[in-house]
PDB file of N, CA and C in Angstrom:
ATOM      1  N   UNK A   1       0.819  -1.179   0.000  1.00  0.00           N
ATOM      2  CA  UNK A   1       0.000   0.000   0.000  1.00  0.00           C
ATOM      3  C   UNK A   1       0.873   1.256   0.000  1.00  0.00           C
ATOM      4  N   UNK A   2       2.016   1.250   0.302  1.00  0.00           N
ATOM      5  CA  UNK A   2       2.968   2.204   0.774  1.00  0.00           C
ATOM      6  C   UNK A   2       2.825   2.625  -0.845  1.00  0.00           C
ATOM      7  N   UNK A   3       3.423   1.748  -1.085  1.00  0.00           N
ATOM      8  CA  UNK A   3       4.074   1.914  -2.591  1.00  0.00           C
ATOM      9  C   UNK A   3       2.973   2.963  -3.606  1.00  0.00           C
ATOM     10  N   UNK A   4       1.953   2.136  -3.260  1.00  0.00           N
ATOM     11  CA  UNK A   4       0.956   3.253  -3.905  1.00  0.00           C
ATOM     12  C   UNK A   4       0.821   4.456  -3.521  1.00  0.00           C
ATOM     13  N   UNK A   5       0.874   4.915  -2.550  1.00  0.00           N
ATOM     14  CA  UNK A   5       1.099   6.446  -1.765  1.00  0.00           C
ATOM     15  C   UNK A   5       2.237   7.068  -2.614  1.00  0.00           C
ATOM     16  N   UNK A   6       3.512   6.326  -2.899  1.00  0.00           N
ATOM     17  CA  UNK A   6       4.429   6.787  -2.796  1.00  0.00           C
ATOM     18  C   UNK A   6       4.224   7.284  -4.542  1.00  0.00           C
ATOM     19  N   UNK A   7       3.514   6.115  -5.314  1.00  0.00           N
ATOM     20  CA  UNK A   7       3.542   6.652  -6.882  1.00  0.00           C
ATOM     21  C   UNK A   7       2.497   7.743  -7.075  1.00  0.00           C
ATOM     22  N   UNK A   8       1.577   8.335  -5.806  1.00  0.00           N
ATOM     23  CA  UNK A   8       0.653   9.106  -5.760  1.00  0.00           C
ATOM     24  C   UNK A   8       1.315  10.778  -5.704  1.00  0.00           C
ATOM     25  N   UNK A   9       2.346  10.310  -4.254  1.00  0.00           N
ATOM     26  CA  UNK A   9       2.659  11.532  -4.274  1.00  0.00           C
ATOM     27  C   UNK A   9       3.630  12.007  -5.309  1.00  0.00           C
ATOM     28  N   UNK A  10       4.505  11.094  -6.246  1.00  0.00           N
ATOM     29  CA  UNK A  10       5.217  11.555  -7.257  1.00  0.00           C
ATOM     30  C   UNK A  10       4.179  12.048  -8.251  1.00  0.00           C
ATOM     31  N   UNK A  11       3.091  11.347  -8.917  1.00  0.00           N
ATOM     32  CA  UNK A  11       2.338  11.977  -9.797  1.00  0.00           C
ATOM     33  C   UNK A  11       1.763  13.528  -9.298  1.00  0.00           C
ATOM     34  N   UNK A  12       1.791  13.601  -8.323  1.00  0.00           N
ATOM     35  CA  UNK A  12       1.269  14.835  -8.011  1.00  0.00           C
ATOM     36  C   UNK A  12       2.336  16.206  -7.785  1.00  0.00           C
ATOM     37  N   UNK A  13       3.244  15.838  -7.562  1.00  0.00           N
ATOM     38  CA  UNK A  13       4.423  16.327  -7.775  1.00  0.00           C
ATOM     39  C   UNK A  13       5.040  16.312  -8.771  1.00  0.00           C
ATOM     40  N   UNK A  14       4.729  15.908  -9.964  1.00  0.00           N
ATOM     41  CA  UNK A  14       4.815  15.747 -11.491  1.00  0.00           C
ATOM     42  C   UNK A  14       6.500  15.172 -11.703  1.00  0.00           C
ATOM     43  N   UNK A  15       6.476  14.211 -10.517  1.00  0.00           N
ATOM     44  CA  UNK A  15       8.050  13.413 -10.938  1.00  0.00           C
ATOM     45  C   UNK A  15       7.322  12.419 -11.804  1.00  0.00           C
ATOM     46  N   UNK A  16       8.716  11.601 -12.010  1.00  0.00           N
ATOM     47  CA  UNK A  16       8.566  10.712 -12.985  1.00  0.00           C
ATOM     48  C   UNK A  16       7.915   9.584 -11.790  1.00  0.00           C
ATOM     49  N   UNK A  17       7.371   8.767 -12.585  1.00  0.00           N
ATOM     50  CA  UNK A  17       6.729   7.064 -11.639  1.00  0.00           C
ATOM     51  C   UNK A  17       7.619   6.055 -12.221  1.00  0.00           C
ATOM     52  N   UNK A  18       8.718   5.779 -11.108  1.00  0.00           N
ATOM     53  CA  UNK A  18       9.416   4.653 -11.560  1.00  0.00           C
ATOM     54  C   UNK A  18       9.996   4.182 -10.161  1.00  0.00           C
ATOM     55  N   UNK A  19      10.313   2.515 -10.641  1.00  0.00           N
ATOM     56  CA  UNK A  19      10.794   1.766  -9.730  1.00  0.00           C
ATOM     57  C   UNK A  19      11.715   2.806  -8.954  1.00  0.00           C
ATOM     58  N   UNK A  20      12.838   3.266  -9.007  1.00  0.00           N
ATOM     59  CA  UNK A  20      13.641   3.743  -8.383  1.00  0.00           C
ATOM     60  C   UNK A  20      13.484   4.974  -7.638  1.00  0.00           C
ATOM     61  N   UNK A  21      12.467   5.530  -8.088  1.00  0.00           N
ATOM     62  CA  UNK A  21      11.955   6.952  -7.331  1.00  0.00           C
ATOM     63  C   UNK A  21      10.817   6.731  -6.521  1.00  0.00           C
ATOM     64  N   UNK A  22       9.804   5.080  -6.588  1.00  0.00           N
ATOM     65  CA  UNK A  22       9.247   4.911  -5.876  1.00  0.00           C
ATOM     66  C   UNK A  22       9.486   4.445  -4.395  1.00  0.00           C
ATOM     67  N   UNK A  23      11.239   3.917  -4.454  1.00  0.00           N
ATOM     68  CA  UNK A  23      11.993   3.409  -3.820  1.00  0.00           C
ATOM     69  C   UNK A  23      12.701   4.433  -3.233  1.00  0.00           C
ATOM     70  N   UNK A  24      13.487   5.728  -3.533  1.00  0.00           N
ATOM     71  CA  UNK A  24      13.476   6.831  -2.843  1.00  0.00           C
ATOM     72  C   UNK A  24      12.664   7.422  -2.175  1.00  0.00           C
ATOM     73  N   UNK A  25      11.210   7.733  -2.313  1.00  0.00           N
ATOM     74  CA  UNK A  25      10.404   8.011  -1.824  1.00  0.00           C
ATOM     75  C   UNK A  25      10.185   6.923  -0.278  1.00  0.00           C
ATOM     76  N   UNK A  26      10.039   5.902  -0.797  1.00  0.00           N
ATOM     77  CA  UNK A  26       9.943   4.700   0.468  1.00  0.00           C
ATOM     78  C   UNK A  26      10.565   4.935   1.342  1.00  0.00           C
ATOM     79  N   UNK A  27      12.274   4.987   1.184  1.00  0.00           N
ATOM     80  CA  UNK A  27      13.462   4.772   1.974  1.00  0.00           C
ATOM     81  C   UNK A  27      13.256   6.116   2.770  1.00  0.00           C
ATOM     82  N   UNK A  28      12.522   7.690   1.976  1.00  0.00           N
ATOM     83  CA  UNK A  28      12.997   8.907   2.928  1.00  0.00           C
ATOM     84  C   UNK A  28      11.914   9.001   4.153  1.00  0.00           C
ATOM     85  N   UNK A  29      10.529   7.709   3.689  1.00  0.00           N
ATOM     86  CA  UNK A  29       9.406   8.092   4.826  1.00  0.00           C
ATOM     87  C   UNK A  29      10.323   6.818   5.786  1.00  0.00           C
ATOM     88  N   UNK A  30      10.714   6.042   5.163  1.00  0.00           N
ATOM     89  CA  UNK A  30      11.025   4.814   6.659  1.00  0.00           C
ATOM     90  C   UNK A  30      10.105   3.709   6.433  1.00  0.00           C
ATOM     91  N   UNK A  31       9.704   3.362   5.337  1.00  0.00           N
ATOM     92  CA  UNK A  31       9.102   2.391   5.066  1.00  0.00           C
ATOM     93  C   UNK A  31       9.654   1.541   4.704  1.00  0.00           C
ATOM     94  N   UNK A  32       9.301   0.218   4.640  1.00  0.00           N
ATOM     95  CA  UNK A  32       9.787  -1.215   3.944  1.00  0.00           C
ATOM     96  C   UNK A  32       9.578  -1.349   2.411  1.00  0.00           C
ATOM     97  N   UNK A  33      10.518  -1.462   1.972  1.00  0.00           N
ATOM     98  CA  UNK A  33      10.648  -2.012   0.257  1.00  0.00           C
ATOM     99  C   UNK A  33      10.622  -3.109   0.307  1.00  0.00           C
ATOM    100  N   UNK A  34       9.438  -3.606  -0.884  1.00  0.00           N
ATOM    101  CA  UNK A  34       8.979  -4.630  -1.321  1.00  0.00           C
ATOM    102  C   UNK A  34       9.186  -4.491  -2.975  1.00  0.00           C
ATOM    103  N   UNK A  35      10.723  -4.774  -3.301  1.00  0.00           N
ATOM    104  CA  UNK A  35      10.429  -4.983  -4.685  1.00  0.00           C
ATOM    105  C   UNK A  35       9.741  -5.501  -5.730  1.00  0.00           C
ATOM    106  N   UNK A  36       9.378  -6.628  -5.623  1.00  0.00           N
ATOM    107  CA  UNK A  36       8.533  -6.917  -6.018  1.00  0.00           C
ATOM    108  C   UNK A  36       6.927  -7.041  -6.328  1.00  0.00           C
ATOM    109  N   UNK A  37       6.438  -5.743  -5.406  1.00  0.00           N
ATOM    110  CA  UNK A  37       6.000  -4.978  -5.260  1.00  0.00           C
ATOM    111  C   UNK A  37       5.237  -3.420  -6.067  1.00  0.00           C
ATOM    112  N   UNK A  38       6.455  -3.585  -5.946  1.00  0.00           N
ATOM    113  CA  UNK A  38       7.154  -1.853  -6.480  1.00  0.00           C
ATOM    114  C   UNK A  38       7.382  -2.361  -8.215  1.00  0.00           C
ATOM    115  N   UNK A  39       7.623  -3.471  -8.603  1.00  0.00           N
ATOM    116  CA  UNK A  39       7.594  -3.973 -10.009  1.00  0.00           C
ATOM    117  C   UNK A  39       6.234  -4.128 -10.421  1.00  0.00           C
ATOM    118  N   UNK A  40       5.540  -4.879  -9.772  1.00  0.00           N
ATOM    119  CA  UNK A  40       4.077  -4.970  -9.989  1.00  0.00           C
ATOM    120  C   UNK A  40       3.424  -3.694 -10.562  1.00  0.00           C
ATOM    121  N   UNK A  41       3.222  -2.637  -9.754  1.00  0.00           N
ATOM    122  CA  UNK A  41       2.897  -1.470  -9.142  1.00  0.00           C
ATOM    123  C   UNK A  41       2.792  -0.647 -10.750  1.00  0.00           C
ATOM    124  N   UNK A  42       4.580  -0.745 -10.989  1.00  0.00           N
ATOM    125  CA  UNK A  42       5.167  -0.026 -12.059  1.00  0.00           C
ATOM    126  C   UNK A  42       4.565  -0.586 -13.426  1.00  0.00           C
ATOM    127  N   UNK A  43       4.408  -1.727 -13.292  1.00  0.00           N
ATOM    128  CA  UNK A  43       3.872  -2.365 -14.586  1.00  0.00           C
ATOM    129  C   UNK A  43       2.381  -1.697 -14.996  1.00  0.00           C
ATOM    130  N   UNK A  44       1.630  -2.173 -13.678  1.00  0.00           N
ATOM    131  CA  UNK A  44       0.212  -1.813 -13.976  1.00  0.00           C
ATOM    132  C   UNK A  44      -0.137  -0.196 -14.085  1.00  0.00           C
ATOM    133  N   UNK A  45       0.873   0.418 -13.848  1.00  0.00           N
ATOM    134  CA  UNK A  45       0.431   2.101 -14.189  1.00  0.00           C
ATOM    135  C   UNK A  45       0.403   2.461 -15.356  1.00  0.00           C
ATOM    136  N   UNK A  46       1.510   1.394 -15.892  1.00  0.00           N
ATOM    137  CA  UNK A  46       2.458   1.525 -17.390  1.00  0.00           C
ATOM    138  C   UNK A  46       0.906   1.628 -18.510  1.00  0.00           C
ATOM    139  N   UNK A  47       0.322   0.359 -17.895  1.00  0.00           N
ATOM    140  CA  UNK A  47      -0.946  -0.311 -18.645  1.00  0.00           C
ATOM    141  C   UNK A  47      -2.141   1.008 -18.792  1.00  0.00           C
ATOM    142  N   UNK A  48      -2.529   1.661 -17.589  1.00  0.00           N
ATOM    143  CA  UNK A  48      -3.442   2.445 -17.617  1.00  0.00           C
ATOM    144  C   UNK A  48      -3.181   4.072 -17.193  1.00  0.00           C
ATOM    145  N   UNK A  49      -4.368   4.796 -17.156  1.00  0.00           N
ATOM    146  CA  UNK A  49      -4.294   6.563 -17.190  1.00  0.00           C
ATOM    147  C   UNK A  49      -4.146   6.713 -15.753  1.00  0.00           C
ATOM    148  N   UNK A  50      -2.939   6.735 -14.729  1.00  0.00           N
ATOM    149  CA  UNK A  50      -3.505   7.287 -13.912  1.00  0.00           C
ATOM    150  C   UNK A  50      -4.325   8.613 -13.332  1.00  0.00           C
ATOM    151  N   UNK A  51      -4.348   9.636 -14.177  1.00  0.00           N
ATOM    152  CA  UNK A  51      -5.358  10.710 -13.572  1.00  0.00           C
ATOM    153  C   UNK A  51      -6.637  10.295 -13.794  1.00  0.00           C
ATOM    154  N   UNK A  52      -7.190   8.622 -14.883  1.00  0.00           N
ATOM    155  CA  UNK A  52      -8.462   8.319 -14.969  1.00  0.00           C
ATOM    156  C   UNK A  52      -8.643   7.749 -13.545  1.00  0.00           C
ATOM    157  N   UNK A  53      -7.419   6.833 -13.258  1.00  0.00           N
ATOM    158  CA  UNK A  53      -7.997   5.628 -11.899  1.00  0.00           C
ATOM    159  C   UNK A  53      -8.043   6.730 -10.496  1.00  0.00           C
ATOM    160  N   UNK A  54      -7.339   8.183 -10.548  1.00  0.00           N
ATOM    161  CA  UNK A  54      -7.857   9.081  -9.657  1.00  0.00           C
ATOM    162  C   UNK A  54      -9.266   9.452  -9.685  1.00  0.00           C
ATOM    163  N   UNK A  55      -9.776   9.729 -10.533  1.00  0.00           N
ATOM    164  CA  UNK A  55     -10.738  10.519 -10.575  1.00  0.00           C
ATOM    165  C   UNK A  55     -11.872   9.410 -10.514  1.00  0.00           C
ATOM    166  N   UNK A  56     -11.626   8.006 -10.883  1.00  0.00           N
ATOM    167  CA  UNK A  56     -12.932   6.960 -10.657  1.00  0.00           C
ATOM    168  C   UNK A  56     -13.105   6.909  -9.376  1.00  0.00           C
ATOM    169  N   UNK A  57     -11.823   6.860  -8.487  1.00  0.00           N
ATOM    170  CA  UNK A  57     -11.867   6.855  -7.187  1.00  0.00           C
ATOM    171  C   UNK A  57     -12.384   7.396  -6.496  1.00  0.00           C
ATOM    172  N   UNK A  58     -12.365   8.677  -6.809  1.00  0.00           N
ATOM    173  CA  UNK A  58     -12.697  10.296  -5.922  1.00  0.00           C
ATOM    174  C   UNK A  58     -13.993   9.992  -6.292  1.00  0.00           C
ATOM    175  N   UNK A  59     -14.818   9.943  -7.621  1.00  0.00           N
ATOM    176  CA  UNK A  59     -15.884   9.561  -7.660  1.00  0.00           C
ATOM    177  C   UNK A  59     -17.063   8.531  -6.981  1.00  0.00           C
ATOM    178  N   UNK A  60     -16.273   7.374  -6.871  1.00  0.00           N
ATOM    179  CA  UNK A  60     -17.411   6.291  -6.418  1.00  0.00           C
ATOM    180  C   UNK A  60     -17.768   6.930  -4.706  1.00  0.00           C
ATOM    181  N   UNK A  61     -17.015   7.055  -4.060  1.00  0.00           N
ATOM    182  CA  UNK A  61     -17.354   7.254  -2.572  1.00  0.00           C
ATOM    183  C   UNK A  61     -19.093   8.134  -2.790  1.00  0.00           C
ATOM    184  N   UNK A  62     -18.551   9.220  -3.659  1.00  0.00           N
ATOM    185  CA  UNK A  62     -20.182   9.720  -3.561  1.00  0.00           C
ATOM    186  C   UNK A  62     -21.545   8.775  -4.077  1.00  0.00           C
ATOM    187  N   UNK A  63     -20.723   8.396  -5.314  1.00  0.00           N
ATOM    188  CA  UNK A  63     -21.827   7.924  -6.234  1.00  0.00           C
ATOM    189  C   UNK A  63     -22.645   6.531  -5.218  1.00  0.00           C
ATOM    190  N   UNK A  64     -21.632   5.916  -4.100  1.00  0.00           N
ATOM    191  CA  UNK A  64     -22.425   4.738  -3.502  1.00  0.00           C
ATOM    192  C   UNK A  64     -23.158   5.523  -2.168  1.00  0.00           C
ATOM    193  N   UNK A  65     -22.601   6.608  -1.410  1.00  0.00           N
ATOM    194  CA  UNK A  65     -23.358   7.435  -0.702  1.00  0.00           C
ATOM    195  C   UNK A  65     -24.897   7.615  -1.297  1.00  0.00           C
ATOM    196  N   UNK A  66     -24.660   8.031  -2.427  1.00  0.00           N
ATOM    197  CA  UNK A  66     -26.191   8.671  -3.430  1.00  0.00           C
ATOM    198  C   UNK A  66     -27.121   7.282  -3.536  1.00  0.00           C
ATOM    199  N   UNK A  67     -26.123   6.173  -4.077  1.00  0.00           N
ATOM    200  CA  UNK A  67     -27.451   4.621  -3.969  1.00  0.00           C
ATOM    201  C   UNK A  67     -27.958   4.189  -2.579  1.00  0.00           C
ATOM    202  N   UNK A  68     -26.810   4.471  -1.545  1.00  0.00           N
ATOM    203  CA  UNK A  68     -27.477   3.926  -0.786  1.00  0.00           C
ATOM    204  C   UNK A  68     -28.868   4.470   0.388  1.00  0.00           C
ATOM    205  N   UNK A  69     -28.748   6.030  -0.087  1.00  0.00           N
ATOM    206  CA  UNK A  69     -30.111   6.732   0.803  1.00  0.00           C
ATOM    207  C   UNK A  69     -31.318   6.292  -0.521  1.00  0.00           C
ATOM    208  N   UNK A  70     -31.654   6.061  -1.906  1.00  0.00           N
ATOM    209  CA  UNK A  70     -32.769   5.773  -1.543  1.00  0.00           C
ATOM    210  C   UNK A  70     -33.110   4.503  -1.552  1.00  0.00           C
ATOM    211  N   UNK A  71     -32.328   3.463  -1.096  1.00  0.00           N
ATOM    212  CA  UNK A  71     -32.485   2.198  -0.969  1.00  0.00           C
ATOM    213  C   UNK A  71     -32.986   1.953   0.556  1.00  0.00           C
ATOM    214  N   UNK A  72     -32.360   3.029   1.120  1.00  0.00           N
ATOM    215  CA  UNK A  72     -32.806   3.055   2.643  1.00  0.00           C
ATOM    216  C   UNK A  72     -34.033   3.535   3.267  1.00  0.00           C
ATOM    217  N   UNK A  73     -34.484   4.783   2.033  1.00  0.00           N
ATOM    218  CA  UNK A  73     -36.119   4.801   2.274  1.00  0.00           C
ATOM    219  C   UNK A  73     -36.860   3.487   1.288  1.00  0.00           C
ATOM    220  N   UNK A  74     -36.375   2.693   0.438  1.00  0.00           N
ATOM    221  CA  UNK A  74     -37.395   1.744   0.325  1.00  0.00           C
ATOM    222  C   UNK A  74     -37.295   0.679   1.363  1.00  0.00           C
ATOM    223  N   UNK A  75     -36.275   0.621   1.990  1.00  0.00           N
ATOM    224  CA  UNK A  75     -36.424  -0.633   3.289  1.00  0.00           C
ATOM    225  C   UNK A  75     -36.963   0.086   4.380  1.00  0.00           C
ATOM    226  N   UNK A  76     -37.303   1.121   5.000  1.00  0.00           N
ATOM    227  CA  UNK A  76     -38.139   1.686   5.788  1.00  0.00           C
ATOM    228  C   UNK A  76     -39.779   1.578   5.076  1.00  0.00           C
ATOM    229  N   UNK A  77     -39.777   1.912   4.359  1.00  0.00           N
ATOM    230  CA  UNK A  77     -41.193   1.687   3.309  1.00  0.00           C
ATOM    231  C   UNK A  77     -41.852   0.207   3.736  1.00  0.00           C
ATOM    232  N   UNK A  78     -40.856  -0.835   2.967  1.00  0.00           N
ATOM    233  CA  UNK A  78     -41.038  -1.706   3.180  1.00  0.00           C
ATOM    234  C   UNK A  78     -41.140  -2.845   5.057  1.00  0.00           C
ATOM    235  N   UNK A  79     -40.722  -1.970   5.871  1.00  0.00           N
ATOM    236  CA  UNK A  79     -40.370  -2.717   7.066  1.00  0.00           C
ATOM    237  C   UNK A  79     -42.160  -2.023   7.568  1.00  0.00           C
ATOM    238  N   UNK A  80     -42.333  -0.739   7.009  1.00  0.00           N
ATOM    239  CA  UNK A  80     -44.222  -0.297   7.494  1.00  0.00           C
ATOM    240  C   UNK A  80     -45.227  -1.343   6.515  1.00  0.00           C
ATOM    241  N   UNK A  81     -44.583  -1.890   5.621  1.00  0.00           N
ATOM    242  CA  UNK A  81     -45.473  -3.076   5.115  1.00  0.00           C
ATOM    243  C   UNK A  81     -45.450  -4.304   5.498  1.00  0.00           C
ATOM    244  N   UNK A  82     -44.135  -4.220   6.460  1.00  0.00           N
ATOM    245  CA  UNK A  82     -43.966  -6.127   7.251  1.00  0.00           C
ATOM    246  C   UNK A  82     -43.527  -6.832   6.154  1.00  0.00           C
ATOM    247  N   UNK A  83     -42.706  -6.359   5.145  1.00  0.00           N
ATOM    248  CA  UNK A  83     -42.249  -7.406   4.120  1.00  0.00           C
ATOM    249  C   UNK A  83     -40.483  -7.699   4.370  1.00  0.00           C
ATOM    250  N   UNK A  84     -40.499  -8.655   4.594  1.00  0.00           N
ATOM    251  CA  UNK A  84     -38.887  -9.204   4.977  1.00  0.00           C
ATOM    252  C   UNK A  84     -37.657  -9.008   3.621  1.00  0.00           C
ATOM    253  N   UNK A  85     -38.228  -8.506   2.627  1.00  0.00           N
ATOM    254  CA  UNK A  85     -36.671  -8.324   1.339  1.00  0.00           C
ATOM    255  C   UNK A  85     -36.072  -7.338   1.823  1.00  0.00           C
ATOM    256  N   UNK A  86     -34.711  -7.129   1.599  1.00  0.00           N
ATOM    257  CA  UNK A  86     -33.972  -6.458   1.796  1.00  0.00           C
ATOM    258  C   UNK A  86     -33.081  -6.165   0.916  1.00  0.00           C
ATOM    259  N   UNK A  87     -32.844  -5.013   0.335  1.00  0.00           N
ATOM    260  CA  UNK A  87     -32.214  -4.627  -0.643  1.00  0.00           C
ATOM    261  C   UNK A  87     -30.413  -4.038  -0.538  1.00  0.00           C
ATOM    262  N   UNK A  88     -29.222  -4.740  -0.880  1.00  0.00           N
ATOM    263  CA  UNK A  88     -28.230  -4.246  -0.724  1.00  0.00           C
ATOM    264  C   UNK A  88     -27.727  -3.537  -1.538  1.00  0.00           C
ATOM    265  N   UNK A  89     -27.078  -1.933  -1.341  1.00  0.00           N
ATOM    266  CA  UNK A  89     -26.616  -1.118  -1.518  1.00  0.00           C
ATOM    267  C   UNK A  89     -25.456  -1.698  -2.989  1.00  0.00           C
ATOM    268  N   UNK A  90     -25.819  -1.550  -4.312  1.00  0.00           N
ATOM    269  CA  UNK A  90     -24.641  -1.274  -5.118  1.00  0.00           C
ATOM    270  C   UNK A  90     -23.192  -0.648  -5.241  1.00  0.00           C
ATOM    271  N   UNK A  91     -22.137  -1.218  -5.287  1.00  0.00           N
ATOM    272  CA  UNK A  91     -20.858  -0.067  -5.351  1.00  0.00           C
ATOM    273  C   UNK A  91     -20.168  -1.096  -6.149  1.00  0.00           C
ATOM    274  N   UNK A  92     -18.723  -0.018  -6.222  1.00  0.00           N
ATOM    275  CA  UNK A  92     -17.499  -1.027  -6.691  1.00  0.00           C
ATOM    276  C   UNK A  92     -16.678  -0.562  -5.457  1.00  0.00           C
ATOM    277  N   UNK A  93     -15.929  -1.944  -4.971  1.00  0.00           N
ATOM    278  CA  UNK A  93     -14.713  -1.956  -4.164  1.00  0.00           C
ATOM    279  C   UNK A  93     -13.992  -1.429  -4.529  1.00  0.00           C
ATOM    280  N   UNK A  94     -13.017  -1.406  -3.590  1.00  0.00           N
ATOM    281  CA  UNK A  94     -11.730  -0.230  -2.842  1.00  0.00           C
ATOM    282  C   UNK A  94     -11.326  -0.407  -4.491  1.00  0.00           C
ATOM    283  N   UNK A  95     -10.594   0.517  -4.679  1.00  0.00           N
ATOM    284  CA  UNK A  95      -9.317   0.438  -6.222  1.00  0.00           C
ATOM    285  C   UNK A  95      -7.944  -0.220  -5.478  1.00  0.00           C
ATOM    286  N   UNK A  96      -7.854   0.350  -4.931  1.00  0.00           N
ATOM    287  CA  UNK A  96      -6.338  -0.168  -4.375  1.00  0.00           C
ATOM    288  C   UNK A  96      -6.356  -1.215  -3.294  1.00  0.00           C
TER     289      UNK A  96
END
């Protein structure tokens, strides 16, 4: 998880995202390097946009906030009708 912090705060700081600067970054907070890890990490950024997988992120927290109030007035609805279904809240899990 470190590791991901660490390629967060370089993108935002408009360094480069690479094994070795994710690994500077590690070593100056006092964290544990997990190279293999940190290879993983590097690969899968390679693959996709990270300012898209920011912004899906920042997004869902609201968007499952917003499903789950009116799911919560139909199970109040439903609990004044004595009907036992219960409806669970839609989302997508954590990204990271």
């Amino acid at each position: 998880m470190e590791s991901i912090y660490a390629a967060l705060l370089l993108h935002k700081v408009g360094g480069k995202i690479s094994e070795a600067n994710v690994e500077k970054v590690l070593t100056a907070a006092g964290a544990k390097i997990d190279k293999d890890q940190i290879a993983k990490l590097i690969t899968g950024l390679k693959q996709t946009d990270i300012n898209e997988i920011i912004k899906s992120a920042s997004v869902m927290p609201v968007a499952t906030a917003q499903a789950e109030e009116p799911a919560k007035k139909k199970k109040e609805k439903k609990e004044k009708k004595e009907e036992e279904t219960e409806e669970e809240p839609t989302g997508i899990g954590s990204l990271f």
